[in-house]
Protein backbone atom coordinates (compact mmCIF):
# COMPACT_ATOMS: atom_id res chain seq x y z
CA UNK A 1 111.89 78.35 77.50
CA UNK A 2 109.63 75.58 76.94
CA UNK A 3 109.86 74.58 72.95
CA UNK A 4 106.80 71.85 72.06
CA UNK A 5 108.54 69.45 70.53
CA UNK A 6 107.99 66.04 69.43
CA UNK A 7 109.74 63.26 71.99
CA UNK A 8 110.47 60.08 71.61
CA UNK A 9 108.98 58.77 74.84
CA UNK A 10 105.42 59.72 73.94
CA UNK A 11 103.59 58.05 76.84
CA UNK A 12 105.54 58.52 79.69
CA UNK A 13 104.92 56.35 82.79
CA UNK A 14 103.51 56.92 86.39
CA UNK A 15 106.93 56.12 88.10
CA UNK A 16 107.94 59.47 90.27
CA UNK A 17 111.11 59.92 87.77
CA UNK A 18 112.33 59.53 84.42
CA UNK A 19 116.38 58.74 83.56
CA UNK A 20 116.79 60.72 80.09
CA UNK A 21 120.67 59.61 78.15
CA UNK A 22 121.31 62.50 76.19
CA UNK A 23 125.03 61.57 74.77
CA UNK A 24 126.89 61.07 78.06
CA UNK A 25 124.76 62.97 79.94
CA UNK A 26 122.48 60.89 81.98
CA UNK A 27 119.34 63.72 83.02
CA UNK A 28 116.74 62.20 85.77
CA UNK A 29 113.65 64.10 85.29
CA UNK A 30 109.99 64.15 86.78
CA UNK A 31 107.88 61.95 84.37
CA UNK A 32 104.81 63.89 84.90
CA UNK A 33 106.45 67.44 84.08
CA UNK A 34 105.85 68.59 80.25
CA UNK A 35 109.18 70.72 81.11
CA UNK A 36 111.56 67.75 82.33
CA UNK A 37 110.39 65.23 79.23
CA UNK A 38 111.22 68.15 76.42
CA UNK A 39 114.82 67.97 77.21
CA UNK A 40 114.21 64.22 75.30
CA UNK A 41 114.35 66.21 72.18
CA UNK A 42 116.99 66.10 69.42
CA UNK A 43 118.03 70.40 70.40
CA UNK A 44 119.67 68.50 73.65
CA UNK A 45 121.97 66.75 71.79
CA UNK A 46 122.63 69.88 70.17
CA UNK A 47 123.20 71.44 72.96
CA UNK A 48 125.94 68.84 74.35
CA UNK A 49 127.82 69.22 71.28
CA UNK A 50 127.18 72.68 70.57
CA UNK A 51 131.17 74.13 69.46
CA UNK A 52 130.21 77.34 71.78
CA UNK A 53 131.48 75.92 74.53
CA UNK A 54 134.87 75.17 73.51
CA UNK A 55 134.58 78.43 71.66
CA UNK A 56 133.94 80.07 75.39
CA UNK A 57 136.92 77.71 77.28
CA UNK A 58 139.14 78.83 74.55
CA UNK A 59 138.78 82.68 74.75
CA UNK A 60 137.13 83.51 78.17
CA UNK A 61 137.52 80.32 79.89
CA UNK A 62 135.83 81.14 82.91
CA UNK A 63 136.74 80.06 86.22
CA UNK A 64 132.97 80.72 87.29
CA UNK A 65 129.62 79.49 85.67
CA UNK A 66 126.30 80.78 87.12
CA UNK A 67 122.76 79.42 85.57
CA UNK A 68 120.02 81.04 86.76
CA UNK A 69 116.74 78.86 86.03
CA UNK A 70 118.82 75.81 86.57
CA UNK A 71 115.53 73.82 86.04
CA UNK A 72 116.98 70.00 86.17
CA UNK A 73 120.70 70.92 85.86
CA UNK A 74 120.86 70.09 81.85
CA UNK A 75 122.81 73.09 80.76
CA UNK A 76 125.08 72.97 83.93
CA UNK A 77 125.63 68.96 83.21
CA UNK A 78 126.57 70.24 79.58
CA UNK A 79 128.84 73.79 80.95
CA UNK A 80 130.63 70.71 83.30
CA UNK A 81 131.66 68.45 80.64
CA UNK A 82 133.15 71.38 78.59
CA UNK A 83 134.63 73.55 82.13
CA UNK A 84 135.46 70.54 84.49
CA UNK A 85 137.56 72.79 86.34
CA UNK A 86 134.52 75.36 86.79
CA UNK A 87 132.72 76.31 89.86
CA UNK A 88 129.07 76.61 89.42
CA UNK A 89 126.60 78.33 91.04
CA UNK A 90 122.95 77.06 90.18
CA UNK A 91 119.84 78.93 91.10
CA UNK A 92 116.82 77.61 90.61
CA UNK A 93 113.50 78.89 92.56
CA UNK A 94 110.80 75.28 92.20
CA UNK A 95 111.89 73.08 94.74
CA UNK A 96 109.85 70.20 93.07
CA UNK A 97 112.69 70.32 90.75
CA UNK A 98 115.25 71.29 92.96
CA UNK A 99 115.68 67.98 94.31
CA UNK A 100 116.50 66.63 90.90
CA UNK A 101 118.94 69.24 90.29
CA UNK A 102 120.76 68.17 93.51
CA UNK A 103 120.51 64.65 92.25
CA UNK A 104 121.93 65.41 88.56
CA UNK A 105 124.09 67.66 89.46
CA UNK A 106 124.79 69.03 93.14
CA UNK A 107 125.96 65.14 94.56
CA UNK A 108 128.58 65.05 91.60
CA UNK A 109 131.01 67.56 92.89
CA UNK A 110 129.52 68.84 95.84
CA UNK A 111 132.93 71.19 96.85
CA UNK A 112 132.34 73.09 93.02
CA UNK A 113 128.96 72.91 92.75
CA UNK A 114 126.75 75.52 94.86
CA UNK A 115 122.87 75.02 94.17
CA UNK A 116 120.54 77.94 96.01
CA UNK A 117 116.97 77.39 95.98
CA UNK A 118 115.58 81.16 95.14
CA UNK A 119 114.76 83.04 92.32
CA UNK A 120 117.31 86.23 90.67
CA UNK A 121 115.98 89.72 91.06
CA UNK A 122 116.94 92.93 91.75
CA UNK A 123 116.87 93.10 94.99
CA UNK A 124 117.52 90.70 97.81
CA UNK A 125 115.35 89.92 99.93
CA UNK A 126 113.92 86.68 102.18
CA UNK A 127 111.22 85.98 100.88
CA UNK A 128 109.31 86.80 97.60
CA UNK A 129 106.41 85.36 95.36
CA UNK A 130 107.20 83.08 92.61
CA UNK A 131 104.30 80.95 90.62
CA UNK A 132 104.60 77.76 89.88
CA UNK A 133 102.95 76.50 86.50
CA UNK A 134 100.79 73.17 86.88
CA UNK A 135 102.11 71.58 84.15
CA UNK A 136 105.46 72.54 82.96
CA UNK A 137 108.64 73.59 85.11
CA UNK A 138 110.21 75.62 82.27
CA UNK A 139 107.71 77.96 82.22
CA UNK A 140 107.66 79.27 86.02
CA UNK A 141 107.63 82.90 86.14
CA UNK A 142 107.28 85.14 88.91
CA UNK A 143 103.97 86.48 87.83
CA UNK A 144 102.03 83.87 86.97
CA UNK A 145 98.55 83.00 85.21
CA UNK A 146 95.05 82.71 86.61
CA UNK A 147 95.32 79.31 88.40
CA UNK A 148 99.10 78.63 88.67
CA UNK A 149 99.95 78.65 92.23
CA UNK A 150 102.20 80.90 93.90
CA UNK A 151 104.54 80.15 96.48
CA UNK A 152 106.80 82.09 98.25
CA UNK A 153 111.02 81.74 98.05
CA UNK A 154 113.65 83.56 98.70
CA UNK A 155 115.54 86.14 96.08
CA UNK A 156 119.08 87.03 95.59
CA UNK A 157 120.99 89.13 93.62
CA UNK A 158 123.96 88.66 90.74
CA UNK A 159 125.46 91.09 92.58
CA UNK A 160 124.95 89.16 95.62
CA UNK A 161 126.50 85.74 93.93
CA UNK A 162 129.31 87.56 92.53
CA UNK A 163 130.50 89.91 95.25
CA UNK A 164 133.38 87.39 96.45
CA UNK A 165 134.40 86.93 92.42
CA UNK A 166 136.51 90.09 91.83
CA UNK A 167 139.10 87.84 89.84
CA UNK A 168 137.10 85.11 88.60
CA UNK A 169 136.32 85.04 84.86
CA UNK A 170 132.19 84.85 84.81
CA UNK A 171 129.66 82.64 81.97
CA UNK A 172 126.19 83.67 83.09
CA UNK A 173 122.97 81.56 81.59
CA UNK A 174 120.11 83.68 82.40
CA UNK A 175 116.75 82.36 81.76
CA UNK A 176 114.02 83.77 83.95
CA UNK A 177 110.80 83.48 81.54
CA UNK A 178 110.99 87.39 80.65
CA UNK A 179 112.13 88.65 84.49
CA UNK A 180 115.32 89.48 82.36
CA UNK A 181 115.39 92.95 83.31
CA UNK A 182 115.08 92.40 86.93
CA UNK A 183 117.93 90.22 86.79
CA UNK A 184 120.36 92.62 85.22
CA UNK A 185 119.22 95.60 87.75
CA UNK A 186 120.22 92.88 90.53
CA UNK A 187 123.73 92.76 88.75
CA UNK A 188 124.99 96.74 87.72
CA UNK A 189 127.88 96.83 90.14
CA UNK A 190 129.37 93.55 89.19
CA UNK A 191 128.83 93.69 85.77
CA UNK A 192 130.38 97.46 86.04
CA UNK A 193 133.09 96.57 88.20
CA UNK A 194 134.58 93.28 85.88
CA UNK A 195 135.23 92.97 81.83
CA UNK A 196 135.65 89.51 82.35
CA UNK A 197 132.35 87.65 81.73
CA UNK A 198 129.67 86.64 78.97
CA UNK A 199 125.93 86.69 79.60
CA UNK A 200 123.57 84.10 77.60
CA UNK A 201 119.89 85.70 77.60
CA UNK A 202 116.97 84.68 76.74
CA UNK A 203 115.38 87.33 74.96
CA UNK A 204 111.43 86.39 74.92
CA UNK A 205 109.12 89.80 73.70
CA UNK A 206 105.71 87.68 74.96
CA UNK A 207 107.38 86.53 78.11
CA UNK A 208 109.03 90.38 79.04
CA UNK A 209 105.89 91.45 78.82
CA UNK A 210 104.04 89.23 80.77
CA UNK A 211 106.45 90.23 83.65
CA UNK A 212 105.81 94.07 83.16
CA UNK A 213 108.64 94.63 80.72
CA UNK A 214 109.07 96.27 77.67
CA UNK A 215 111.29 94.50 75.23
CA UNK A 216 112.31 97.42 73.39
CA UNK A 217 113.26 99.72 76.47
CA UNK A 218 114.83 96.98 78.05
CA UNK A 219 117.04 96.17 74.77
CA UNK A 220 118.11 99.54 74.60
CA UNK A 221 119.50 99.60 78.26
CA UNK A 222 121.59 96.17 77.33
CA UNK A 223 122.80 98.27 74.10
CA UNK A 224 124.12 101.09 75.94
CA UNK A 225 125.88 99.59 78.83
CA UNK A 226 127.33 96.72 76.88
CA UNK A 227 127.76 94.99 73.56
CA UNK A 228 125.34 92.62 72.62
CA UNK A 229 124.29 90.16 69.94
CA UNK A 230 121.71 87.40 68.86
CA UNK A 231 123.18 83.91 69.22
CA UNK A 232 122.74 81.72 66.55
CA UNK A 233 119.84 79.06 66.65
CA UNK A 234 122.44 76.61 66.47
CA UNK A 235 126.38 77.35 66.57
CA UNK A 236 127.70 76.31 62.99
CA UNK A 237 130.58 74.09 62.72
CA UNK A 238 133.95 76.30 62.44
CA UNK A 239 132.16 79.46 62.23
CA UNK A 240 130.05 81.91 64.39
CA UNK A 241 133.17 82.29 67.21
CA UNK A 242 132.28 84.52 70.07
CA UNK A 243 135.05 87.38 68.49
CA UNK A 244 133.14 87.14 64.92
CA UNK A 245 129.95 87.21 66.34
CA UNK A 246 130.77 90.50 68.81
CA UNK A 247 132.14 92.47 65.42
CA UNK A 248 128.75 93.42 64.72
CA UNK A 249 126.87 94.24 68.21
CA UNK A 250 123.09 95.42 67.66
CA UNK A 251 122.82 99.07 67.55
CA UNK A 252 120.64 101.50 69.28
CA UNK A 253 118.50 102.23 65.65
CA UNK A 254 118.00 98.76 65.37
CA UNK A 255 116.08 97.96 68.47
CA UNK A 256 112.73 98.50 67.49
CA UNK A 257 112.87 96.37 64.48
CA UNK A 258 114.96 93.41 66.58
CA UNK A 259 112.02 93.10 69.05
CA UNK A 260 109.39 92.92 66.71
CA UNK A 261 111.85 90.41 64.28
CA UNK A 262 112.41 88.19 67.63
CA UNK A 263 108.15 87.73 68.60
CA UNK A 264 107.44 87.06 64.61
CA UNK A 265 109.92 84.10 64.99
CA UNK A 266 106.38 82.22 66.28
CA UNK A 267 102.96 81.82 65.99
CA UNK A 268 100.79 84.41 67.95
CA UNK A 269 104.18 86.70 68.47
CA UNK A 270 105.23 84.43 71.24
CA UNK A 271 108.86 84.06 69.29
CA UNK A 272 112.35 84.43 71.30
CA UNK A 273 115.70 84.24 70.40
CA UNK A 274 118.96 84.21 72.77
CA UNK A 275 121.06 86.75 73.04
CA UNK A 276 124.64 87.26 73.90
CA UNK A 277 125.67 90.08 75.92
CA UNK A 278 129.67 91.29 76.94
CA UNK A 279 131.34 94.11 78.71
CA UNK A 280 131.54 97.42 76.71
CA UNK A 281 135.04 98.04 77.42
CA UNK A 282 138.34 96.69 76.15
CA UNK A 283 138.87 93.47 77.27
CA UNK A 284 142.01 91.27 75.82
CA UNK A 285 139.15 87.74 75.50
CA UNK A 286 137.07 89.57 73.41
CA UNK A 287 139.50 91.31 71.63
CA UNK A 288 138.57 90.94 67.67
CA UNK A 289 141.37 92.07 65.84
CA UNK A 290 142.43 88.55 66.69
CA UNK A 291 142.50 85.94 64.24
CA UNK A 292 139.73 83.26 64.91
CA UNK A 293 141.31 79.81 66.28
CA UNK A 294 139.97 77.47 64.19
CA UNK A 295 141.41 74.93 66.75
CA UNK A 296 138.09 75.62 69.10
CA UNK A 297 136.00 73.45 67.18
CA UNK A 298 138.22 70.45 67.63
CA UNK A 299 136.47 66.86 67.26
CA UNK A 300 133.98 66.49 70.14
CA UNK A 301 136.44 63.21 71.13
CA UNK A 302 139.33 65.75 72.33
CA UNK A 303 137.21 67.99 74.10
CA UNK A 304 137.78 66.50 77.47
CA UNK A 305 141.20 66.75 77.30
CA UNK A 306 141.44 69.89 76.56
CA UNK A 307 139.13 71.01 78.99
CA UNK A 308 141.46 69.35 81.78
CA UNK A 309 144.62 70.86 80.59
């Protein structure tokens, strides 16, 4: 989701790309695109420091990461330096910024790194529309507003992704500008089949909407298929573990009153929050009569290390 945010490069040049340092991450963007410049915003840095991640190596430590709505390869860049040992599988649908997601990303590690040029559905299928807004990549949807144009790509399936990773353990990043839903349906027999994943949403009331969803209907479906639970704005330090956080999944009552708590969260009801969503059934990562490692939020130095053990 595109936040407006103040940046520190306020007049950025003419030049066809833009070399953003966020920490150690070095993020080549297109100047000209509202959606490459916000990631020059103090929620990247964050983001590469945000404890989830060694929170997630530490209890699922996946063996797979999918994004879908890679956009420039930011949170793939950031999944990499906390799961070096990760394959990745990065779908993104705009090939204007596909090329700079093969440049941040895909010419790193090209044997772990996959990078497919299509947009996540429920269905696959060779080719489909998708529109492209004018002025800001992070805000492509498949339906699109009056003017946007619309192009046509292919569409895969989770399902589709995921139907050689019986034994892998899964992180899914799923942000699709309210084509959640659609994204999901592509994904029931996986995400049935395995207990060994965690999805990130985005969970955007305007945005479902604007894709011929209902929030509320589609929450409901997530409730009673799987656990699920709003992520924290920003993970606190030592606190908000994956196992805390999934003590308290949302419940069917509340789902009403979540929807219309998540669009109040901005101006105009156009407010989101993320949402975190993990197999129903027993499984030993998730398992929360553990005792919370307080070891997972380490100092961000020994991170690496860790990660590579």
């Amino acid at each position: 989701m595109f936040h407006a945010l103040k940046r520190h490069l306020i007049r950025p040049n003419r030049n066809k790309e833009r070399k953003i340092k966020i920490d150690d991450i070095t993020l080549t963007v297109d100047p000209l695109d509202e959606g490459g410049m916000a990631y020059d915003c103090r929620q990247s840095f964050e983001e590469r420091q945000n404890p989830f991640y060694a929170d997630l190596a530490n209890t699922l430590n996946p063996t797979v990461a999918v994004d879908i709505g890679a956009n420039y390869g930011f949170t793939a860049l950031v999944v990499k330096a906390w799961l070096p040992n990760a394959k990745q599988i990065l779908v993104e649908p705009d090939v204007r910024v596909g090329r700079f997601l093969k440049a941040n990303i895909g010419s790193q590690d090209p044997e772990s790194v996959a990078i497919i040029l299509a947009a996540c559905g429920e269905r696959d299928e060779n080719t489909s529309t998708f529109s492209i807004n004018p002025t800001c990549s992070q805000d492509n949807r498949i339906q699109g507003e009056t003017g946007w144009t619309k192009t046509e790509v292919p569409m895969v399936t989770l399902d589709s992704l995921l139907k050689n990773c019986d034994n892998e353990r899964v992180y899914i990043k799923v942000d699709t500008q309210g084509f959640e839903p659609q994204v999901f349906e592509g994904a029931i027999n996986y995400l049935n089949s395995s207990n060994q994943w965690l999805i990130k949403a985005e969970f955007a009331p305007h945005w479902l909407a604007s894709q011929g969803n209902d929030a509320t209907e589609f929450l409901l479906r997530l409730i009673r298929q799987y656990r699920v639970v709003e992520a924290p704005g920003r993970t606190r330090y030592m606190h908000d573990t994956i196992r805390s956080m999934f003590r308290h999944p949302l419940p069917e009552s509340g789902a009403t009153n979540f929807c219309e708590y998540a669009a109040k969260l901005n101006r105009d009801s156009l407010g989101w929050v993320d949402i975190y969503v993990a197999p129903q059934k027993f499984t030993s990562w998730l398992d929360d009569s553990r005792q919370d490692d307080q070891s997972i939020h380490e100092p961000v130095n020994s991170r690496s290390e860790k990660g590579r053990e």
